[in-house]
Each structure stands twice: as C-alpha cells, then as structure tokens.
PDB file of N, CA and C in Angstrom:
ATOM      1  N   UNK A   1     -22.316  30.371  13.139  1.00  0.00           N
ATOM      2  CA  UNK A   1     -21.732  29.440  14.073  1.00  0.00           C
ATOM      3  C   UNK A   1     -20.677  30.183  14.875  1.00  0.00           C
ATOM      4  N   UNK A   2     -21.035  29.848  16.210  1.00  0.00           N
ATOM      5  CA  UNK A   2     -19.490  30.705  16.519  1.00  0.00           C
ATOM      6  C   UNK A   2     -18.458  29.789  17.449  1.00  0.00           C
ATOM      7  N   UNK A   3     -17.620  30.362  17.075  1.00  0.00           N
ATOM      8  CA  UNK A   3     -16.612  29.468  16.936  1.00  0.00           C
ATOM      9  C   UNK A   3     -15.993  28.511  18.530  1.00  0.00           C
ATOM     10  N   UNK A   4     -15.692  27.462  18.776  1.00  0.00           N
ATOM     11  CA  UNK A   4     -15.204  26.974  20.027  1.00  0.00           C
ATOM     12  C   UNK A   4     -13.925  27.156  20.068  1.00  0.00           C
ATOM     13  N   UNK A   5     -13.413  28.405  21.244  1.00  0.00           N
ATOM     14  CA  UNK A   5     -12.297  28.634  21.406  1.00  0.00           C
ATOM     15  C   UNK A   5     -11.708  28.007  22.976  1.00  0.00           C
ATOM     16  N   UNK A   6     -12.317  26.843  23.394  1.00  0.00           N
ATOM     17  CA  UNK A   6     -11.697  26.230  24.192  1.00  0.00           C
ATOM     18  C   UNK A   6     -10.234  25.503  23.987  1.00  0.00           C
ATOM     19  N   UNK A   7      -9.529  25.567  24.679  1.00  0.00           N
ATOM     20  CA  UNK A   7      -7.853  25.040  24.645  1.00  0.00           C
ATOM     21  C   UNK A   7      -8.019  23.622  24.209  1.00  0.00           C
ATOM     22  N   UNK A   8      -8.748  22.538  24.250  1.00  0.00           N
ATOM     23  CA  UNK A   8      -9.108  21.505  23.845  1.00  0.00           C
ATOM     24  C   UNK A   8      -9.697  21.079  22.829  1.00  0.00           C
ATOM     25  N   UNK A   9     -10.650  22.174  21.857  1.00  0.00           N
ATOM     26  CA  UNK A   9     -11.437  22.449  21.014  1.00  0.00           C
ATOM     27  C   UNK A   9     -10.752  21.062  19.674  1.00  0.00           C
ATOM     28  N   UNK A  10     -11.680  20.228  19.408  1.00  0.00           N
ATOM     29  CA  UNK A  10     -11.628  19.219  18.236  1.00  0.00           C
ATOM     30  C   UNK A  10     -11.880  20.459  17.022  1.00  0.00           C
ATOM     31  N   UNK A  11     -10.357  20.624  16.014  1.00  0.00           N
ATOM     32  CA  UNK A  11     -10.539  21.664  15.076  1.00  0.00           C
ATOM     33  C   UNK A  11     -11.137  20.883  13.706  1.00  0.00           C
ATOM     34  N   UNK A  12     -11.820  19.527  14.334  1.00  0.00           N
ATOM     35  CA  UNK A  12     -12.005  18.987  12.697  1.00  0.00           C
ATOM     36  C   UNK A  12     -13.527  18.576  13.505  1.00  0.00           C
ATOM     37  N   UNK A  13     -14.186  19.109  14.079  1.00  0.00           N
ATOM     38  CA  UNK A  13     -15.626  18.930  14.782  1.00  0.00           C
ATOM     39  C   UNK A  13     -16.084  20.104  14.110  1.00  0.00           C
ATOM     40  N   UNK A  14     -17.569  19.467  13.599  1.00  0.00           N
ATOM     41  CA  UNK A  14     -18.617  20.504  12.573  1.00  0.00           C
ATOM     42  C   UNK A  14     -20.131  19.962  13.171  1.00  0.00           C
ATOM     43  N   UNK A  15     -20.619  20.955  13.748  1.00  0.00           N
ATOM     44  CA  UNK A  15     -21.719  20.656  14.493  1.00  0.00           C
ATOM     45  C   UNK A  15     -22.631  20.770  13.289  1.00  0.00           C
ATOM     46  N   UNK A  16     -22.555  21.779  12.441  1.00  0.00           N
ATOM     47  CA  UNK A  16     -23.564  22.270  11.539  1.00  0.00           C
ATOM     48  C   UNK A  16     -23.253  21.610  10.166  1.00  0.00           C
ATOM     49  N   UNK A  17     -24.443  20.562   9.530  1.00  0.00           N
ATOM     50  CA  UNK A  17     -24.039  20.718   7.893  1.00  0.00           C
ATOM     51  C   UNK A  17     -24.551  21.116   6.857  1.00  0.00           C
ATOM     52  N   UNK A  18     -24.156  22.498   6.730  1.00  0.00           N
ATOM     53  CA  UNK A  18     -24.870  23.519   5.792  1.00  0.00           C
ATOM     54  C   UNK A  18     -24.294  24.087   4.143  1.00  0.00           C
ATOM     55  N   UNK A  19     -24.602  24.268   3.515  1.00  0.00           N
ATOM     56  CA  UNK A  19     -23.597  24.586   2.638  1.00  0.00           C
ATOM     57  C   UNK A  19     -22.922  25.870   2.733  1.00  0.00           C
ATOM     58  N   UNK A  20     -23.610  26.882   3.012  1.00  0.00           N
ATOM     59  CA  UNK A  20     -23.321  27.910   3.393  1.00  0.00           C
ATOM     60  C   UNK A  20     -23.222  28.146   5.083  1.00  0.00           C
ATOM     61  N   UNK A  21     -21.874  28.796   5.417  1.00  0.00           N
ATOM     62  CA  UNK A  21     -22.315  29.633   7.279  1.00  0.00           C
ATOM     63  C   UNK A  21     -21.385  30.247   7.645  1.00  0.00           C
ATOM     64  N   UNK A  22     -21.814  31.441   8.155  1.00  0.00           N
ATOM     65  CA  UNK A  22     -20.490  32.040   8.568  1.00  0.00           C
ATOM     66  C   UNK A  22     -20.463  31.491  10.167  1.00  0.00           C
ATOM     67  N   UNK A  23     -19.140  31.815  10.354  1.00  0.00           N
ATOM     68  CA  UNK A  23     -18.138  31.241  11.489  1.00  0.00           C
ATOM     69  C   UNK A  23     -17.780  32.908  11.987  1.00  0.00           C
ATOM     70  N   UNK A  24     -18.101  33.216  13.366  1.00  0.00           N
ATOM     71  CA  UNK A  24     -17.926  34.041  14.193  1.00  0.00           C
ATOM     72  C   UNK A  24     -17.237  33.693  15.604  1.00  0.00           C
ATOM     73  N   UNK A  25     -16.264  34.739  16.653  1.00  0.00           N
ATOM     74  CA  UNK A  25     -15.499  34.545  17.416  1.00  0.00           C
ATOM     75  C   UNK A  25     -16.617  34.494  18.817  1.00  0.00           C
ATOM     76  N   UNK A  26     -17.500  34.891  18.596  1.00  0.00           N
ATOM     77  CA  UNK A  26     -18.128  34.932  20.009  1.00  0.00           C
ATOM     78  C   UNK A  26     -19.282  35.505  19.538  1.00  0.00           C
ATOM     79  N   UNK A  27     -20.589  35.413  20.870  1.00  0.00           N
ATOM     80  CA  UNK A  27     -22.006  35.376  20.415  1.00  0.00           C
ATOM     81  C   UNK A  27     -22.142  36.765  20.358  1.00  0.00           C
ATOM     82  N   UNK A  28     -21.830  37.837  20.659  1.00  0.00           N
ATOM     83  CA  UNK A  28     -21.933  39.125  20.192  1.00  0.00           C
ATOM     84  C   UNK A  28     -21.965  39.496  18.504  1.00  0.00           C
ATOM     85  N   UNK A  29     -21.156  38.660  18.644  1.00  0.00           N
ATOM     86  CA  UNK A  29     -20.773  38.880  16.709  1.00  0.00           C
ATOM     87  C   UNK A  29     -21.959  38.128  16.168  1.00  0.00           C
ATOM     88  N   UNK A  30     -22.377  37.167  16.593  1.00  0.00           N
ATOM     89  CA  UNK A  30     -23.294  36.481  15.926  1.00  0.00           C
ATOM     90  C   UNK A  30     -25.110  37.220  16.095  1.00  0.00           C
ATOM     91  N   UNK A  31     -25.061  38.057  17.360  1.00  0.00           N
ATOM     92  CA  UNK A  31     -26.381  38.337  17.495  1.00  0.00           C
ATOM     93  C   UNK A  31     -26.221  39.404  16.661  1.00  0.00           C
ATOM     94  N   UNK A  32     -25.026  40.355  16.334  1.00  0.00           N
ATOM     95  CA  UNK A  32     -24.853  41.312  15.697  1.00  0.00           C
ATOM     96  C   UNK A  32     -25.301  40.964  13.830  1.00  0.00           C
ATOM     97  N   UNK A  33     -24.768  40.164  13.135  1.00  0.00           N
ATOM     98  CA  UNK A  33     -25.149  39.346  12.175  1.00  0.00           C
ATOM     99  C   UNK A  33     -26.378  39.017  12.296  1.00  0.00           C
ATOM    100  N   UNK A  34     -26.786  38.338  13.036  1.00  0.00           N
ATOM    101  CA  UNK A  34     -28.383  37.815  12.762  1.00  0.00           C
ATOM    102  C   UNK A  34     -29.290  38.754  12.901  1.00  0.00           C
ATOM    103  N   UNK A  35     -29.023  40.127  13.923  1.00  0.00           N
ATOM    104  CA  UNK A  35     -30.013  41.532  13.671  1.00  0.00           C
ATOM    105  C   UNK A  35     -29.568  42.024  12.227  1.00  0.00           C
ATOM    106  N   UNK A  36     -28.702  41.748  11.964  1.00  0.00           N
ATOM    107  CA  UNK A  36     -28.371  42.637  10.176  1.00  0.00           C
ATOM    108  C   UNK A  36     -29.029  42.057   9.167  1.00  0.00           C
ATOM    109  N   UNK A  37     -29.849  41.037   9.385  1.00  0.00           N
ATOM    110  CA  UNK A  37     -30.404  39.683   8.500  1.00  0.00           C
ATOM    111  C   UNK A  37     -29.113  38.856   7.614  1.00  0.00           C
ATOM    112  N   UNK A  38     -28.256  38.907   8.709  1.00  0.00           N
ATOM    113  CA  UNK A  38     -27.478  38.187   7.479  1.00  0.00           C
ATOM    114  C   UNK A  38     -27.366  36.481   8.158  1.00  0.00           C
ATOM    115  N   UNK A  39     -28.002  35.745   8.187  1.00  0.00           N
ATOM    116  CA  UNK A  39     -28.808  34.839   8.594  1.00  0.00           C
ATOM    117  C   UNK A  39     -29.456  34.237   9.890  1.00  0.00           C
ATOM    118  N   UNK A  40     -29.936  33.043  10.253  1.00  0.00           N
ATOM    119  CA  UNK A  40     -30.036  32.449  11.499  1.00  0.00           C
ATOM    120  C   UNK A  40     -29.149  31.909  12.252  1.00  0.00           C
ATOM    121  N   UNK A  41     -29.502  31.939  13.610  1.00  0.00           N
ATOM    122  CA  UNK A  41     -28.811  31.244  14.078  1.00  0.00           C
ATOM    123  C   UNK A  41     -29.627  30.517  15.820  1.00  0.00           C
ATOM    124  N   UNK A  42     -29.191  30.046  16.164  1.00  0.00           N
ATOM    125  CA  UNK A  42     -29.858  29.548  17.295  1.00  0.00           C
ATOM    126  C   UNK A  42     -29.337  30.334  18.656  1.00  0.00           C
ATOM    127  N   UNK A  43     -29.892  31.069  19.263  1.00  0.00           N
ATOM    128  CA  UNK A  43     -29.039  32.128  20.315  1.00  0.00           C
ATOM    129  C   UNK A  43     -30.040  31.754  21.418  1.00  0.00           C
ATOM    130  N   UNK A  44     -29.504  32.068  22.566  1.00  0.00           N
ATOM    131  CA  UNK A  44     -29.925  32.208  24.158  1.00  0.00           C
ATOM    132  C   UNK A  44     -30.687  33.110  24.405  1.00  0.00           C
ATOM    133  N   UNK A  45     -31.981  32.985  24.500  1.00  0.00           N
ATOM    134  CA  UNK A  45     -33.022  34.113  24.572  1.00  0.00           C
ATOM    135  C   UNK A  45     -32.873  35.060  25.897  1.00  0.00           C
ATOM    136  N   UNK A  46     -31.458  34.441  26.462  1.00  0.00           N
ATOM    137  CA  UNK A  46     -31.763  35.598  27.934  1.00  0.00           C
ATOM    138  C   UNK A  46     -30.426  36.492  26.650  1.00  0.00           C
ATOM    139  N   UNK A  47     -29.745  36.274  26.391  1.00  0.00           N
ATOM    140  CA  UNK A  47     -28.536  37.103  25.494  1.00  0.00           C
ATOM    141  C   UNK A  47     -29.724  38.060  24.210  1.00  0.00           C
ATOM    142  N   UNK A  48     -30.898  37.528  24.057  1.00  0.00           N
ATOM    143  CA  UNK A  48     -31.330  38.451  22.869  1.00  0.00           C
ATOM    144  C   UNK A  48     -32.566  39.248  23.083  1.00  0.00           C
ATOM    145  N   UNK A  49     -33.092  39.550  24.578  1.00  0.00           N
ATOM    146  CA  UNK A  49     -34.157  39.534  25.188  1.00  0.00           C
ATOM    147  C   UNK A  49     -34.666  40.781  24.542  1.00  0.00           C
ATOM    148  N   UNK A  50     -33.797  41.857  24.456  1.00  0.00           N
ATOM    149  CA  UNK A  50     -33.846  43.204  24.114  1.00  0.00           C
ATOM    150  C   UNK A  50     -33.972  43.383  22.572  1.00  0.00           C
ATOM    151  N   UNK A  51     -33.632  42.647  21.840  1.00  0.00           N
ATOM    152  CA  UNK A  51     -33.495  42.772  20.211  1.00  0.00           C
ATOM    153  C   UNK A  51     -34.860  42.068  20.523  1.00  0.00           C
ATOM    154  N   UNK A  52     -35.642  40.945  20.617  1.00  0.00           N
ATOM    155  CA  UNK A  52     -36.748  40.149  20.575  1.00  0.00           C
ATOM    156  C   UNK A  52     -37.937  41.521  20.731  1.00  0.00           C
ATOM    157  N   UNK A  53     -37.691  42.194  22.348  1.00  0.00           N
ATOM    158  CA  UNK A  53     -38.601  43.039  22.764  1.00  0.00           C
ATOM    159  C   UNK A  53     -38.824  44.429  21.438  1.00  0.00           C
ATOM    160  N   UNK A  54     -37.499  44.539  21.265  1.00  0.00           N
ATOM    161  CA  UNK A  54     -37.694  45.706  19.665  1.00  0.00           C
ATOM    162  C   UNK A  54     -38.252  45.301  18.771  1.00  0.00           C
ATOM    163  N   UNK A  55     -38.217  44.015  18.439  1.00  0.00           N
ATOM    164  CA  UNK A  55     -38.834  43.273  17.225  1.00  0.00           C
ATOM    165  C   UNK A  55     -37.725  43.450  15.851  1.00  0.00           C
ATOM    166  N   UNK A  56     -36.169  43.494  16.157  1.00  0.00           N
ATOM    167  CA  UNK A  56     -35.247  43.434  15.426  1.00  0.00           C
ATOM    168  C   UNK A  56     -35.003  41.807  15.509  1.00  0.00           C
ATOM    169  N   UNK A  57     -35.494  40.709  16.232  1.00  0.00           N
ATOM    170  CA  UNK A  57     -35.140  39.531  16.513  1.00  0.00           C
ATOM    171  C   UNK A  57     -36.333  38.850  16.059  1.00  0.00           C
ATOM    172  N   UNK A  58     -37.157  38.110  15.695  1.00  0.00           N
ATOM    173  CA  UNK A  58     -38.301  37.386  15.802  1.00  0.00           C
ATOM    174  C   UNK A  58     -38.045  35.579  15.995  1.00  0.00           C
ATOM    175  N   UNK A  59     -38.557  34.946  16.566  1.00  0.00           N
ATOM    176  CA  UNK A  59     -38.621  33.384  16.353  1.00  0.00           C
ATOM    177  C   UNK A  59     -38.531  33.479  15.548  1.00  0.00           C
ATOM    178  N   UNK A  60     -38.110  31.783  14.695  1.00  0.00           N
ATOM    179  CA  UNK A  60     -38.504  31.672  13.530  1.00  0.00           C
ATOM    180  C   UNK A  60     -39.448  30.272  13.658  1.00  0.00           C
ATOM    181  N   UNK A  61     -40.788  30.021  12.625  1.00  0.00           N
ATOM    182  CA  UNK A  61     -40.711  28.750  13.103  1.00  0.00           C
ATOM    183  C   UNK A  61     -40.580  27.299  12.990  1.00  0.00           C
ATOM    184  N   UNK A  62     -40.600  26.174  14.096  1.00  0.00           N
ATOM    185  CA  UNK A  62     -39.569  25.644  13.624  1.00  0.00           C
ATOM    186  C   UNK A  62     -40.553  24.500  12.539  1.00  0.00           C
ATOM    187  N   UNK A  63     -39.957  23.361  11.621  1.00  0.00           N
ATOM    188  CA  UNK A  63     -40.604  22.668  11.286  1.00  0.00           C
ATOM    189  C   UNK A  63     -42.144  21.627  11.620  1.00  0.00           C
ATOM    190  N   UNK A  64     -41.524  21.228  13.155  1.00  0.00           N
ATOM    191  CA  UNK A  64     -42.687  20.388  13.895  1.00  0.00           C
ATOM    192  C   UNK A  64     -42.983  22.105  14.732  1.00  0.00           C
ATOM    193  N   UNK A  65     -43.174  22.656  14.628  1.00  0.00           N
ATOM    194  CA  UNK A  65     -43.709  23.543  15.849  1.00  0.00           C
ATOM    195  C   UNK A  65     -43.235  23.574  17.256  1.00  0.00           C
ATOM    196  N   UNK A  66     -42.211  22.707  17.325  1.00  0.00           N
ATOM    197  CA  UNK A  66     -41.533  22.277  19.032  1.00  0.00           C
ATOM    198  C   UNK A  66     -40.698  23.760  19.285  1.00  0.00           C
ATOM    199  N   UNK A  67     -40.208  23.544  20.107  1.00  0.00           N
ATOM    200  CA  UNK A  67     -38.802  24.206  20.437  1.00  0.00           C
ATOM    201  C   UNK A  67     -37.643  23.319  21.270  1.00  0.00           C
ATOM    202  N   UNK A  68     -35.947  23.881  20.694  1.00  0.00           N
ATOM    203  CA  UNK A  68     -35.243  23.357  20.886  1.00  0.00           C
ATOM    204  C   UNK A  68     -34.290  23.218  22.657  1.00  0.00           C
ATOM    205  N   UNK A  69     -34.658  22.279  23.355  1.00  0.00           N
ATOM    206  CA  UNK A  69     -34.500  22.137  24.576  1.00  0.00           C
ATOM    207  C   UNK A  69     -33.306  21.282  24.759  1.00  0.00           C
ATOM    208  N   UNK A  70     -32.254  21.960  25.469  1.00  0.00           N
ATOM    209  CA  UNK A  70     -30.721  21.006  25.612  1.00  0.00           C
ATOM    210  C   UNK A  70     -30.857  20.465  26.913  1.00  0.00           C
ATOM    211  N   UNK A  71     -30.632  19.338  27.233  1.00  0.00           N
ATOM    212  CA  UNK A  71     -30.059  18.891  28.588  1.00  0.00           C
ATOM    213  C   UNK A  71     -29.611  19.460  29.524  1.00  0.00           C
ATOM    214  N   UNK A  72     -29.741  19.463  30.519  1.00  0.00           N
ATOM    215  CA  UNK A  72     -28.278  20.254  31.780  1.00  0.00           C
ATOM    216  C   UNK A  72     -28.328  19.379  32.980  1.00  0.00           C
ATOM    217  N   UNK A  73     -26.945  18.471  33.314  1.00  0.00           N
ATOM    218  CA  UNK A  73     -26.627  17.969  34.523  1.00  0.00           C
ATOM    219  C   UNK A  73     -26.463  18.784  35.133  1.00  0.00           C
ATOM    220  N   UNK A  74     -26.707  18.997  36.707  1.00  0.00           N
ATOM    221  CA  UNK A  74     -25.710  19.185  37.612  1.00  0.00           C
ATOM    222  C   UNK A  74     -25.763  17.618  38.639  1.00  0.00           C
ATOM    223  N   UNK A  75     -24.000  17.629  38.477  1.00  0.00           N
ATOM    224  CA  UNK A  75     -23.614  16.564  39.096  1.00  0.00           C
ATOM    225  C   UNK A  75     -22.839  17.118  40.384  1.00  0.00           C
ATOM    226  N   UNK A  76     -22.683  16.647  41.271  1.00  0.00           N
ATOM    227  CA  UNK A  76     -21.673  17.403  42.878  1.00  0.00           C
ATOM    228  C   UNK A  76     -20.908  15.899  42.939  1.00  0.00           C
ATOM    229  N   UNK A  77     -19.526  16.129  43.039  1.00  0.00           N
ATOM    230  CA  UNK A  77     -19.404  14.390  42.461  1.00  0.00           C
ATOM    231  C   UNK A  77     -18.889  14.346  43.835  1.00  0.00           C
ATOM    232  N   UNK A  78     -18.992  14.969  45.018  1.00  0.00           N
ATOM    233  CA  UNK A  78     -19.030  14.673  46.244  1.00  0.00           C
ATOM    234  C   UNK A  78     -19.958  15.839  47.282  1.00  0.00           C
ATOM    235  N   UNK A  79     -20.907  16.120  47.193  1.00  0.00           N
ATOM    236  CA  UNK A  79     -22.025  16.934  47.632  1.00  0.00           C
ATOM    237  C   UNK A  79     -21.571  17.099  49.008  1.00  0.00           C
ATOM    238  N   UNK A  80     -20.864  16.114  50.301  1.00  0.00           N
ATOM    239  CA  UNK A  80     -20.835  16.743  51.600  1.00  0.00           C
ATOM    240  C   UNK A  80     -19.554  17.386  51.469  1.00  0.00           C
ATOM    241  N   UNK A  81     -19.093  17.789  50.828  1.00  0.00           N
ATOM    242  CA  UNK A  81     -17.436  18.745  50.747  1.00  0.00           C
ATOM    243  C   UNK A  81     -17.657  19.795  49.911  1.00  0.00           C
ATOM    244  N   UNK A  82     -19.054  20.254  49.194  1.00  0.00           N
ATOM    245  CA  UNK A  82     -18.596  21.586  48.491  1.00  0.00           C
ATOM    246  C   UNK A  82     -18.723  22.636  49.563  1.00  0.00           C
ATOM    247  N   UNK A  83     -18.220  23.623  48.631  1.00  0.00           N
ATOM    248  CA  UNK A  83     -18.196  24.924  49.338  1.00  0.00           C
ATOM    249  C   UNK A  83     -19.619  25.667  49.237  1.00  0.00           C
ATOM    250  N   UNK A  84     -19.872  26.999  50.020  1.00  0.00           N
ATOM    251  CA  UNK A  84     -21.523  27.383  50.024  1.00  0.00           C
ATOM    252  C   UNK A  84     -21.067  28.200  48.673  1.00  0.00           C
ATOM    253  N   UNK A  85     -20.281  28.244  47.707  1.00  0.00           N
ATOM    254  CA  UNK A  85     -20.435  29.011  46.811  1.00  0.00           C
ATOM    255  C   UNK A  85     -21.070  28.418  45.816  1.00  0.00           C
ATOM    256  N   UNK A  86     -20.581  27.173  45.587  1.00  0.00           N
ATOM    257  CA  UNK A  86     -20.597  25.659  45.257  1.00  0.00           C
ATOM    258  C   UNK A  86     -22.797  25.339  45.268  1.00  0.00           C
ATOM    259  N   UNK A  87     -22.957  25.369  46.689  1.00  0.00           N
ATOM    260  CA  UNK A  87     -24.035  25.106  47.311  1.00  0.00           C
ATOM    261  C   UNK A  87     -25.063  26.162  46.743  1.00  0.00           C
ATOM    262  N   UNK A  88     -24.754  27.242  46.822  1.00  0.00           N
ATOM    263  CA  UNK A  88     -25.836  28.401  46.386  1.00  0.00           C
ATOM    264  C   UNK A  88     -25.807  28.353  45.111  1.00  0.00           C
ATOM    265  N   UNK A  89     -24.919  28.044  44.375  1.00  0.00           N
ATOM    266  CA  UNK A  89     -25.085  28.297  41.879  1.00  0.00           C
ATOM    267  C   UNK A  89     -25.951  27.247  42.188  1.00  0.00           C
ATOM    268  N   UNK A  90     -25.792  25.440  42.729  1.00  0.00           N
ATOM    269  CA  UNK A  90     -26.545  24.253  42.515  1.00  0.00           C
ATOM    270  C   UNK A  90     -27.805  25.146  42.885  1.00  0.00           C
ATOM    271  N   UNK A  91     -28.335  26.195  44.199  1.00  0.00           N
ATOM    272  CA  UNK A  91     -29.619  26.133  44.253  1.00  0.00           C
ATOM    273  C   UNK A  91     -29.962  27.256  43.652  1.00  0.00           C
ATOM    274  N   UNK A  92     -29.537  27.864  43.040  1.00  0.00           N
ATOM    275  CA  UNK A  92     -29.909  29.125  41.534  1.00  0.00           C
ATOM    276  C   UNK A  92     -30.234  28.461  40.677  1.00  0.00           C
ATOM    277  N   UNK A  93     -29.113  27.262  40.222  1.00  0.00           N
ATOM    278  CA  UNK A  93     -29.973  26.866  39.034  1.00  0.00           C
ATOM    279  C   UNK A  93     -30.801  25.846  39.031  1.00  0.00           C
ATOM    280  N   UNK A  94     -30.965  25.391  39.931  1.00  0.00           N
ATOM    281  CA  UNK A  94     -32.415  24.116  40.498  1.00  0.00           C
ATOM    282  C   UNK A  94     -33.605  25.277  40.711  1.00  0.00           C
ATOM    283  N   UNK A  95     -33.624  26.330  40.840  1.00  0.00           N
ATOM    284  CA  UNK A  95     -34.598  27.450  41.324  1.00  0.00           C
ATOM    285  C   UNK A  95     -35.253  27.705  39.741  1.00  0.00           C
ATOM    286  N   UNK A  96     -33.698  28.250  38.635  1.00  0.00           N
ATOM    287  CA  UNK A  96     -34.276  28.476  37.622  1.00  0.00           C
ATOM    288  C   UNK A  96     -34.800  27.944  36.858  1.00  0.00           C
ATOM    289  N   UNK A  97     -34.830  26.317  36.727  1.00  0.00           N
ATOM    290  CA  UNK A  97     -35.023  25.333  36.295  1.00  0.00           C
ATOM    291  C   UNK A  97     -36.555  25.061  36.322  1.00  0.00           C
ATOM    292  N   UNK A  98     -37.036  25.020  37.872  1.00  0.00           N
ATOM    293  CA  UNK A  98     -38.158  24.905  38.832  1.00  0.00           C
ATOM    294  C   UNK A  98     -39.511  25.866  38.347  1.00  0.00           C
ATOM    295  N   UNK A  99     -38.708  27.283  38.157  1.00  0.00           N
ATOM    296  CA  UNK A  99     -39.875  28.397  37.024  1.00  0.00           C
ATOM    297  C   UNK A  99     -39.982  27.921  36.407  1.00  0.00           C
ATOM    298  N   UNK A 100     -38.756  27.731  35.306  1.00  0.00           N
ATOM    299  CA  UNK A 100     -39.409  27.414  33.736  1.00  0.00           C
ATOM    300  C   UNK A 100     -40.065  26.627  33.464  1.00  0.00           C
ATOM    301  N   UNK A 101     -40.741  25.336  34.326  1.00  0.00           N
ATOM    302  CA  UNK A 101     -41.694  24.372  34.247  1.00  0.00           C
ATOM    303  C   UNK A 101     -42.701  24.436  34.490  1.00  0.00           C
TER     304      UNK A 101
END
C-alpha cells in the first residue's frame, strides 16, 4: 500500500483489509517490492511497462477473470474561461481515453 501523503490525508482511512501489508512512501518503493516478490499490489501499467516487458512483473489472475477499471471525471466547472493549457490536458485525455476503447 503506499501511503497518502496528501496535506488532508484521513490518517484513520484503510482502503485495504488484509492481515498482513506493507505500507510504502511512494510507488517506486512499491514496484521495487513487488519485483522482489515480496508481494502484490495493484500498480499502473504505464509505471510497470518495462518490468511486465522483462517478465520480472506478470498479471496475476484475477478471481472472475475481469480487470480492475476506476472511474475518471473530467469536469470544466466553467468550460468558456479555461485556459488552452486547461483546453489541450481535457483533449489528451479524451484522446487517451478514445484508444483504449
């Protein structure tokens, strides 16, 4: 698990209930651990692309055979006032979105 070091962070929030897990500062540490086999964890396949391609990483699989897919808003909570910096991430990630389907 690694750890939420946001300034707001709920320190009594437990996403995971396992009996055993280690708790790491950031996902480096954790991809580092999970290539050592020292257990699973759920990581960002663009962060592990290179360990996967070596075959130091493998899927694992899952119970129903699915895979695990999170949500993502993008909201513009006033769309005629952003900036084109604003304008171009919304159409990167509507682009990247658009492949993966």
């Amino acid at each position: 698990m690694v750890r939420d070091s946001g300034s707001k962070r709920d320190r009594h929030t437990i996403s995971v209930e396992v009996d055993q897990r280690w708790t790491v500062s950031n996902i480096s540490t954790s991809i580092q651990a999970v290539s050592m086999g020292l257990g699973f964890a759920w990581l960002p396949e663009e962060h592990i692309a290179k360990q996967l391609k070596m075959g130091v990483l493998v899927p694992l699989p899952l119970k129903n055979g699915g895979i695990v897919e999170v949500p993502l808003y993008l909201i513009l909570a006033n769309p005629d006032f952003v900036g084109p910096g604003v304008k171009h991430l919304a159409k990167i990630i509507k682009e990247s979105l658009t492949l993966r389907n």
